[in-house]
Protein backbone atom coordinates (compact mmCIF):
# COMPACT_ATOMS: atom_id res chain seq x y z
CA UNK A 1 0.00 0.00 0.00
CA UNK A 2 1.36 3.21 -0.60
CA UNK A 3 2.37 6.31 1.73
CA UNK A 4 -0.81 8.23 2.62
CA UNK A 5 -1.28 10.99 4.68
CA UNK A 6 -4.29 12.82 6.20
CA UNK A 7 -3.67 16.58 7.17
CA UNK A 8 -4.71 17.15 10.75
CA UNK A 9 -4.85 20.94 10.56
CA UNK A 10 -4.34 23.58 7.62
CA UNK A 11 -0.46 24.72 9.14
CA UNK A 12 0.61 21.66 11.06
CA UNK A 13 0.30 17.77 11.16
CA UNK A 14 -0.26 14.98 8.95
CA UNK A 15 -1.15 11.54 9.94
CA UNK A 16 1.04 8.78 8.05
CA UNK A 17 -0.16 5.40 6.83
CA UNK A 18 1.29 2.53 4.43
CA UNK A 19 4.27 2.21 5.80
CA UNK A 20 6.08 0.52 8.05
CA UNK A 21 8.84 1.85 9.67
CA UNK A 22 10.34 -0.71 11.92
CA UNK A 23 11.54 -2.23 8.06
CA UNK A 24 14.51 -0.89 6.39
CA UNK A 25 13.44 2.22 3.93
CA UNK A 26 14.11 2.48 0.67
CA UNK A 27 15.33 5.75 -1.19
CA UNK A 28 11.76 6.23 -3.09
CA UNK A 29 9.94 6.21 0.60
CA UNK A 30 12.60 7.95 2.71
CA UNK A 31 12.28 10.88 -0.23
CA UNK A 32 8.53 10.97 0.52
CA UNK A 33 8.55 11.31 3.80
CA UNK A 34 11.42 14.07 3.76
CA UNK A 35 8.88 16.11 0.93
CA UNK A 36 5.93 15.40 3.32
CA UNK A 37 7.97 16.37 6.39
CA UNK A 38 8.68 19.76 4.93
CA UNK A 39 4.98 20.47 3.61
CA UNK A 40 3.61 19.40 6.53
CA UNK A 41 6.42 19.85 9.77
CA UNK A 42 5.01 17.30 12.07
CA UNK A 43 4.21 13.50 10.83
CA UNK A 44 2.44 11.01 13.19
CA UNK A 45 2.13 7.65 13.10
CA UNK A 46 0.14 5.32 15.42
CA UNK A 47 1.16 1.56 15.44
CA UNK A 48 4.45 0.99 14.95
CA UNK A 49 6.10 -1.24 17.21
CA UNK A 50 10.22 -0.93 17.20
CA UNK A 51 13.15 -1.87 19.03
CA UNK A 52 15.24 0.64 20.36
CA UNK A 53 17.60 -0.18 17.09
CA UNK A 54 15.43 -0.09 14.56
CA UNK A 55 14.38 3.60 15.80
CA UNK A 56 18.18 4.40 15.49
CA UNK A 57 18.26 2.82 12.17
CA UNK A 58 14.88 4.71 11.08
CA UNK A 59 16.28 8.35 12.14
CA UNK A 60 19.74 7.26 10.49
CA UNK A 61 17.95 6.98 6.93
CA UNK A 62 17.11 11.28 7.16
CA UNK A 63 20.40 12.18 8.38
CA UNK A 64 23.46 11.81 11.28
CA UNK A 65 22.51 11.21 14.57
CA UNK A 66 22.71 13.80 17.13
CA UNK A 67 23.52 12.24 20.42
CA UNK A 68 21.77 14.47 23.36
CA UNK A 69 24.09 17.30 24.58
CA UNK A 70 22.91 16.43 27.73
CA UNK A 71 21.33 12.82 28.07
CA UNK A 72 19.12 11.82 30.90
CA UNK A 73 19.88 8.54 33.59
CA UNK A 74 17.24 6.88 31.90
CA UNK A 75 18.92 4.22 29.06
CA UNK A 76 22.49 3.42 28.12
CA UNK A 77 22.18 3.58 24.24
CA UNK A 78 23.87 7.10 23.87
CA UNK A 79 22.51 7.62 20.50
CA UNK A 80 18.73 7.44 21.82
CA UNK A 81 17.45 9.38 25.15
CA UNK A 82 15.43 7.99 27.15
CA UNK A 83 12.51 10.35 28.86
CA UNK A 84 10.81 9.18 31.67
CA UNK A 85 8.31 10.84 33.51
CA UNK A 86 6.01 10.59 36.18
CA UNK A 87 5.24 13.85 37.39
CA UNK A 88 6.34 16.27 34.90
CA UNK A 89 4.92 19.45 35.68
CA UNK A 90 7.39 22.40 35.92
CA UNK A 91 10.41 19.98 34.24
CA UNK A 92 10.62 21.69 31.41
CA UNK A 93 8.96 19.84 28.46
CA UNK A 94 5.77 21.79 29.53
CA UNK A 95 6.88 25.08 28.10
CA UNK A 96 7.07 25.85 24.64
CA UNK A 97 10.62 24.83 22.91
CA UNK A 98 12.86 23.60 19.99
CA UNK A 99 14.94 21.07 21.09
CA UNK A 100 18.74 21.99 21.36
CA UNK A 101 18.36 25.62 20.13
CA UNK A 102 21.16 26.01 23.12
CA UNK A 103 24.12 24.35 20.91
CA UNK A 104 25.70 25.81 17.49
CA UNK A 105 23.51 23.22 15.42
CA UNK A 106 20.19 22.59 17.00
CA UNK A 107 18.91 19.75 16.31
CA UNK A 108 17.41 18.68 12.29
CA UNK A 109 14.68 17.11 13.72
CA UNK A 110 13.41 14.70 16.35
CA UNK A 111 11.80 11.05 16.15
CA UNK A 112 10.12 10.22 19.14
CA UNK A 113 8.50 6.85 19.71
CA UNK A 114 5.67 6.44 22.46
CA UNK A 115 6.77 3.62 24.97
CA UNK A 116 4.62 3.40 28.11
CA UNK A 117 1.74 5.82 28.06
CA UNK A 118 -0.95 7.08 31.04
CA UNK A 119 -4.89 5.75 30.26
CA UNK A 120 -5.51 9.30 30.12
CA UNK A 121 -3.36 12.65 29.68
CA UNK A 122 0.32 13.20 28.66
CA UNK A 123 -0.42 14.30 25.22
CA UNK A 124 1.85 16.32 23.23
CA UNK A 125 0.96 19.93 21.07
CA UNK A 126 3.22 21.00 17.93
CA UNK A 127 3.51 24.45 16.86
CA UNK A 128 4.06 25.84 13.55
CA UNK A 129 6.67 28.75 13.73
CA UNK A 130 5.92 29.60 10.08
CA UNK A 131 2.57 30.13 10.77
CA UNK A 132 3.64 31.80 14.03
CA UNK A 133 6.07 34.18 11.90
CA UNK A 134 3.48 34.77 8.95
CA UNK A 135 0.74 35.84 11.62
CA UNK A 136 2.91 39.40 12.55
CA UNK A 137 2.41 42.38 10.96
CA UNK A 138 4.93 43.59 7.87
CA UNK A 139 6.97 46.53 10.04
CA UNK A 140 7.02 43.52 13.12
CA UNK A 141 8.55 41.04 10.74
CA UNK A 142 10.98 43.26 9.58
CA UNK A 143 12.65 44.39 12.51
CA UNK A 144 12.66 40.80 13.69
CA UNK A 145 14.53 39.67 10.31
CA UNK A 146 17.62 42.22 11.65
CA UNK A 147 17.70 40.73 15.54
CA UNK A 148 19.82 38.01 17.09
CA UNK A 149 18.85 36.30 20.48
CA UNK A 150 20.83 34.54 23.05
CA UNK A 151 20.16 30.92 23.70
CA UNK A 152 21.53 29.04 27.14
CA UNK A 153 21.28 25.48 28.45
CA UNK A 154 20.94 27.50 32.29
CA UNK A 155 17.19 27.14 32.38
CA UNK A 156 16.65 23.88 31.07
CA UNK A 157 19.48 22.00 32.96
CA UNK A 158 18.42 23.44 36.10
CA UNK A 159 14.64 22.23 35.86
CA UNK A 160 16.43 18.68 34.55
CA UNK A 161 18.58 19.18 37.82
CA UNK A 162 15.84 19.40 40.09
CA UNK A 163 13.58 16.74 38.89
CA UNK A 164 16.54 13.73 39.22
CA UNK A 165 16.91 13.79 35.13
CA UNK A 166 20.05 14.72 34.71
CA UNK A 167 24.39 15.00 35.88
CA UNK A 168 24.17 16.95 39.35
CA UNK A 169 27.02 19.74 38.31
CA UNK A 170 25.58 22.48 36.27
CA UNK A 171 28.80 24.61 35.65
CA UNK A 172 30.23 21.49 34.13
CA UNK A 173 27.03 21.18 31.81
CA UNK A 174 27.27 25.08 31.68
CA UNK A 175 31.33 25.13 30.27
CA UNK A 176 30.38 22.35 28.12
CA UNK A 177 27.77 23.96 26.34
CA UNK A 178 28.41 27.97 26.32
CA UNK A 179 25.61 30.32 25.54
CA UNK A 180 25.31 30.77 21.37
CA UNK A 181 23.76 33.16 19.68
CA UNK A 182 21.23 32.41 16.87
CA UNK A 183 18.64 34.47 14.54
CA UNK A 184 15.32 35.39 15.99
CA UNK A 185 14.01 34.91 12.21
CA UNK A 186 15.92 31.68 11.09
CA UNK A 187 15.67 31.04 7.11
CA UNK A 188 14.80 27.44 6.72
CA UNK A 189 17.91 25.81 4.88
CA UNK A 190 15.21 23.04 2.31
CA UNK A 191 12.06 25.30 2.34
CA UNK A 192 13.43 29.29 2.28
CA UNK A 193 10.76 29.73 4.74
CA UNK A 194 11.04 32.37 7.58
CA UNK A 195 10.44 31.12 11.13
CA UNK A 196 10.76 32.48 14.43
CA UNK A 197 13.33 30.98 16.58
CA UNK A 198 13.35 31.85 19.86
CA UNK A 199 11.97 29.62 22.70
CA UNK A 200 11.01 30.17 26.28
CA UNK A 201 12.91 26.93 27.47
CA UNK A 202 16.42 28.36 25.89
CA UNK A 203 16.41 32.27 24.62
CA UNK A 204 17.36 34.54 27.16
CA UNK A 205 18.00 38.20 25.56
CA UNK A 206 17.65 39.87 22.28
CA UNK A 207 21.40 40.83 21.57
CA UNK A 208 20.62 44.17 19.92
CA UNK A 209 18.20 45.41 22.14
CA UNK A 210 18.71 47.16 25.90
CA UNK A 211 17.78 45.05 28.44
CA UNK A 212 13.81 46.24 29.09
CA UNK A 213 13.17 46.20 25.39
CA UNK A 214 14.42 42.35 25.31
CA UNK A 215 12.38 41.03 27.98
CA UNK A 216 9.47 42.78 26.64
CA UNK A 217 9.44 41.81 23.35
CA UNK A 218 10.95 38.13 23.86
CA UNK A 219 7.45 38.20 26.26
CA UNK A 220 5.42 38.98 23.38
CA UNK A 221 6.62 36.75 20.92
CA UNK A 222 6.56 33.52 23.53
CA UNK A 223 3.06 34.45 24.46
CA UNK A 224 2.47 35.03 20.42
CA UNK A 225 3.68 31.08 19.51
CA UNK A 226 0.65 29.91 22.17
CA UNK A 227 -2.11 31.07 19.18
CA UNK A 228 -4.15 27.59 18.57
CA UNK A 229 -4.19 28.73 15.00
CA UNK A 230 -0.46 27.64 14.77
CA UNK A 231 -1.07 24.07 16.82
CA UNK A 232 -1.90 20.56 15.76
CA UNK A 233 -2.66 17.98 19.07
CA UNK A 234 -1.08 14.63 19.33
CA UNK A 235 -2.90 11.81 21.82
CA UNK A 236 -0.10 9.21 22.25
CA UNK A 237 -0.74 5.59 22.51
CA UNK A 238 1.85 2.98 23.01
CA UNK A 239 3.91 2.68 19.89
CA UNK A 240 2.71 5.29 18.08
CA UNK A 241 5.76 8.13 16.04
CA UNK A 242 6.04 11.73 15.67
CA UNK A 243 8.49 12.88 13.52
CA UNK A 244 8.98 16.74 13.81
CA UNK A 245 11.04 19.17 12.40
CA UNK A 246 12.92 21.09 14.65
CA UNK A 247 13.91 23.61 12.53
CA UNK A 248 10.50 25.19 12.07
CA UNK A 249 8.49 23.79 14.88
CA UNK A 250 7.90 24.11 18.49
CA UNK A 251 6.46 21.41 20.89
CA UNK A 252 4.90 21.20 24.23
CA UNK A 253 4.31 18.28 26.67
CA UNK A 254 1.34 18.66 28.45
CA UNK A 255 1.85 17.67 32.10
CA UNK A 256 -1.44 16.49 33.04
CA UNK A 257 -0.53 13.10 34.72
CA UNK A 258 0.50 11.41 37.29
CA UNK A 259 1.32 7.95 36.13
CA UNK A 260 4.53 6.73 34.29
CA UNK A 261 5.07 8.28 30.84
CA UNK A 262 7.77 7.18 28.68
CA UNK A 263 9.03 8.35 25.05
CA UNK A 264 12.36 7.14 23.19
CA UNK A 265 13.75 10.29 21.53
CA UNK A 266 16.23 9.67 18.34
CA UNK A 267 17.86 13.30 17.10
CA UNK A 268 19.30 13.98 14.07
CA UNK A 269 21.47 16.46 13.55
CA UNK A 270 21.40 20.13 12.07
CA UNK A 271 23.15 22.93 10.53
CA UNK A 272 23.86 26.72 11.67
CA UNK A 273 20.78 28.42 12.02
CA UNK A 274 20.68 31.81 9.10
């Protein structure tokens, strides 16, 4: 049967069937999901049972892997991170964010595979940060297009910190992984799209701006992403795939249980944002 997809919502999401993705792809179907990756930012898939291997292999066919700049205690496979969860409110992942946006080369994109799931809860929301970046007026857009914005791990390795996730010594995770600076408007390298790139989770100041005018327009813009319009809804069940792009997306984990959650995360690796 061939690839089919259903759109979900006008900006964001497709549904994926006809395929099976614990098998080894072949060029033809690896192209079509990359095209319907791009048109559509977000691809989910429900039944698709996979060893931890085969995800590796899966996320290997789009690009290099990206182990985790900072990896949880969950799993030993460095290549794939583990995220386990139980009561995840205020960790982190229920903030709006782009994975990674703290290195040089955030991540490509993300394949997530749903593990253990709660009867009811946990889902996860995608935003589209085209649609987010489309949605401001003209004179808005362009004084974005001429800004650059600080990005640091501080924020996120401290929640990590606190909830048991992660190494205990954050000015070893800090000197590891300096702040970077990256575009608020980021030019997507396969589409020539504009998107906004700055994330609650990891931008801390506007670099061009005095210090007042930064936190007040960095508030704007994070509050701006929240817009339904931009959103597409995923309800996990056990063994069911997203497949986001990081490079034009943003993603939320909605931390409304209380019984064990857990997703296997495969990266793959990015460029320079411009």
């Amino acid at each position: 049967m061939p690839i089919q997809l259903a759109a979900i919502t006008p900006e964001i999401g497709a549904e994926v069937t006809g395929v099976e993705l614990a098998r080894p792809l072949d060029a033809a179907t690896v192209d079509a999901l990359r095209a319907a990756l791009l048109e559509h930012l977000v691809l989910l898939f429900r039944e698709q049972p996979m060893t931890p291997e085969q995800q590796i292999a899966l996320a290997r066919a789009f690009g290099e892997i990206q182990r985790p700049p900072v990896k949880t205690h969950h799993g030993d496979n460095p290549d794939l991170n583990v995220l386990d969860q139980t009561s995840p409110r205020g960790e982190g992942a229920d903030s709006w964010h782009a994975d990674h946006t703290y290195t040089a080369r955030p991540a490509m994109g993300s394949i997530l595979r749903a593990v253990r799931v709660p009867p009811v809860g946990g889902d996860t929301l995608f935003a589209s940060m085209y649609a987010a970046y489309d949605a401001l007026s003209e004179p808005m857009q362009r004084m974005l297009c001429g800004l650059t914005a600080e990005h640091d791990i501080t924020r996120s390795a401290t929640r990590g910190i606190r909830a048991g996730h992660l190494e205990t010594d954050l000015r070893a995770i800090q000197q590891r992984l300096p702040p970077v600076t990256h575009p608020v408007v980021r030019t997507h390298p396969e589409t020539g799209r504009k998107a906004l790139f700055v994330n609650r989770n990891s931008t801390v100041r506007i670099c061009e701006l005095a210090e007042a005018e930064s936190a007040a327009l960095l508030h704007l813009l994070f509050d701006h992403v929240h817009l339904p319009e931009f959103q597409v809804r995923w309800r996990w069940a056990e063994d069911s795939v997203a497949f986001l792009d990081n490079r034009c997306t943003q993603h939320y984990a909605v931390a409304d249980y209380a019984e064990r959650r857990i997703l296997h995360r495969v990266t793959i690796a990015g460029d320079a944002p411009f």
